[in-house]
C-alpha atoms as a PDB file:
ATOM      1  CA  UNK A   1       0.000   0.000   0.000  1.00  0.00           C
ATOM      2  CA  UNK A   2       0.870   3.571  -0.950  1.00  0.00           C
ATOM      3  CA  UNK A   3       2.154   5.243   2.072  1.00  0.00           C
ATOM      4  CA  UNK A   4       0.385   8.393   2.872  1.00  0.00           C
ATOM      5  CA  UNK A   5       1.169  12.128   4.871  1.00  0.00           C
ATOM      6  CA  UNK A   6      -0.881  13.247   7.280  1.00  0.00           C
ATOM      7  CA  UNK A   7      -0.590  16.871   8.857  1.00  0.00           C
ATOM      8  CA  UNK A   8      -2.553  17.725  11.778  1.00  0.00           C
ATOM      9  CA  UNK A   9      -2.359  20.533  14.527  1.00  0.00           C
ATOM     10  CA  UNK A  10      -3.174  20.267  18.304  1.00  0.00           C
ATOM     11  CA  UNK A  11      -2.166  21.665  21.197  1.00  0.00           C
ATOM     12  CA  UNK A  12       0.529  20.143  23.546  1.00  0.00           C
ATOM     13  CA  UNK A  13      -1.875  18.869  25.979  1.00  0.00           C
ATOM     14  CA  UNK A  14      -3.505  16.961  23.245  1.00  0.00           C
ATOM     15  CA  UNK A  15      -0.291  15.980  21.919  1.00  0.00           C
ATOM     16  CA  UNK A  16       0.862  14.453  25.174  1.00  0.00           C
ATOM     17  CA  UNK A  17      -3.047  13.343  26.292  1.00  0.00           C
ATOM     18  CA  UNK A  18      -2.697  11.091  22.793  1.00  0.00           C
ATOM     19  CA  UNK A  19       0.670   9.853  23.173  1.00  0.00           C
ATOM     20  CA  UNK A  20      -0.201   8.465  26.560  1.00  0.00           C
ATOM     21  CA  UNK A  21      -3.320   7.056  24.842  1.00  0.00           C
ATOM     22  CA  UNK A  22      -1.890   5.157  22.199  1.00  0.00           C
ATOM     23  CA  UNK A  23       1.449   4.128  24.695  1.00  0.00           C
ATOM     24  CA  UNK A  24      -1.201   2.388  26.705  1.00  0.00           C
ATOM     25  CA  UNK A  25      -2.880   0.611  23.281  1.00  0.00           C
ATOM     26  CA  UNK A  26      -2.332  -2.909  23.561  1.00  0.00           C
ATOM     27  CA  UNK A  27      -2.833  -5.238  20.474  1.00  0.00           C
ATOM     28  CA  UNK A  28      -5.951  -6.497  22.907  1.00  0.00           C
ATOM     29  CA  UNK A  29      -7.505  -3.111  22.458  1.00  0.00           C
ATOM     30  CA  UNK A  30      -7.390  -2.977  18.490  1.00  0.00           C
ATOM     31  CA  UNK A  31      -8.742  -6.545  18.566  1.00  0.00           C
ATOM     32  CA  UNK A  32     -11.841  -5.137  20.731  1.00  0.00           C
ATOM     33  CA  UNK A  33     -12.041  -3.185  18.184  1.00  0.00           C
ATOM     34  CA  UNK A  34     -12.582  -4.771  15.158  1.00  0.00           C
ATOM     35  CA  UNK A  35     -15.971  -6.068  13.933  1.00  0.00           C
ATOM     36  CA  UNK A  36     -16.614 -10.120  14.055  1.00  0.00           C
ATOM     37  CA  UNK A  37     -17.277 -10.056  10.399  1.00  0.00           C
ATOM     38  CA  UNK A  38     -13.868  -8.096   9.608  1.00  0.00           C
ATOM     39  CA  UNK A  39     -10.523  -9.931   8.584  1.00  0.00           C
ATOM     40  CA  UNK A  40      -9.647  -9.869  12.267  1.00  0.00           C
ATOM     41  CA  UNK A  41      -6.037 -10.218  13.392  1.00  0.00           C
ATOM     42  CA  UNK A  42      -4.828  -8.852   9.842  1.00  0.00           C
ATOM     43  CA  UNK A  43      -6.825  -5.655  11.029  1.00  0.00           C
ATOM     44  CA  UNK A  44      -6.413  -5.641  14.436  1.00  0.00           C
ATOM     45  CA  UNK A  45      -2.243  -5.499  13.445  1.00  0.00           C
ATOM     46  CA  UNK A  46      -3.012  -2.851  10.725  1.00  0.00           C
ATOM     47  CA  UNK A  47      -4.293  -0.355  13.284  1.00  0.00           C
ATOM     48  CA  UNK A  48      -1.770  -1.097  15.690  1.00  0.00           C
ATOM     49  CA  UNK A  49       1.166  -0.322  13.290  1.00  0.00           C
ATOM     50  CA  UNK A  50      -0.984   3.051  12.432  1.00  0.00           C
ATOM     51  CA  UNK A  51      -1.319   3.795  15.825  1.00  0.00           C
ATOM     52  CA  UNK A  52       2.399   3.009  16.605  1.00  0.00           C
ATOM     53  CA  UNK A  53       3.286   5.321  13.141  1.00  0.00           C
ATOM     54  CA  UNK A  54       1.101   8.401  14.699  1.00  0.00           C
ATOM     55  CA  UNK A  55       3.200   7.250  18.595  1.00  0.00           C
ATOM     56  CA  UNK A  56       6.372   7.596  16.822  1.00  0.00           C
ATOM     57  CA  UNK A  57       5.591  10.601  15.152  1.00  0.00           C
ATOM     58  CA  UNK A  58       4.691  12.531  18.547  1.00  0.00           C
ATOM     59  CA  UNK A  59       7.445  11.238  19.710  1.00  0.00           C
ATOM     60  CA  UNK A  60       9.503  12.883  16.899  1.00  0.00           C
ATOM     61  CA  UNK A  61       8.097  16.073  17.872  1.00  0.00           C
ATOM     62  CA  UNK A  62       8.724  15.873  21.794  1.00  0.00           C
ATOM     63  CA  UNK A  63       5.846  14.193  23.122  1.00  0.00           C
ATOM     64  CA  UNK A  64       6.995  10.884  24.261  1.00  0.00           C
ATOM     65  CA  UNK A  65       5.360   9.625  27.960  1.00  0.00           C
ATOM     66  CA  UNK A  66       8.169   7.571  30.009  1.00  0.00           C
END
């Protein structure tokens, strides 16, 4: 798949409030997440890497919870 650019602004709570969020995202949580009728794990790891690219991003930019 193509890879894509996103640009977004927020403030720095938000920032850090999201960081924290997806730091605490276990692969558990996508899996919740994902309808019964979906393709599943396949998903459940595609929205975990996206939420680990958008982690690693705000990380990049100073916003990276201990």
């Amino acid at each position: 798949m193509d890879k894509v650019t996103v640009t977004m602004e927020m403030t720095g709570e938000q920032a850090q409030a999201l960081a924290i969020f997806l730091k605490r995202m276990m692969l558990s949580d996508y899996r919740a997440k994902c309808q019964p009728d979906t393709l599943g794990d396949e998903l459940a790891y595609t929205m975990q890497e996206g939420g680990e690219a958008v982690r690693t991003a705000l990380a990049d930019a100073g916003f990276a919870p201990r």
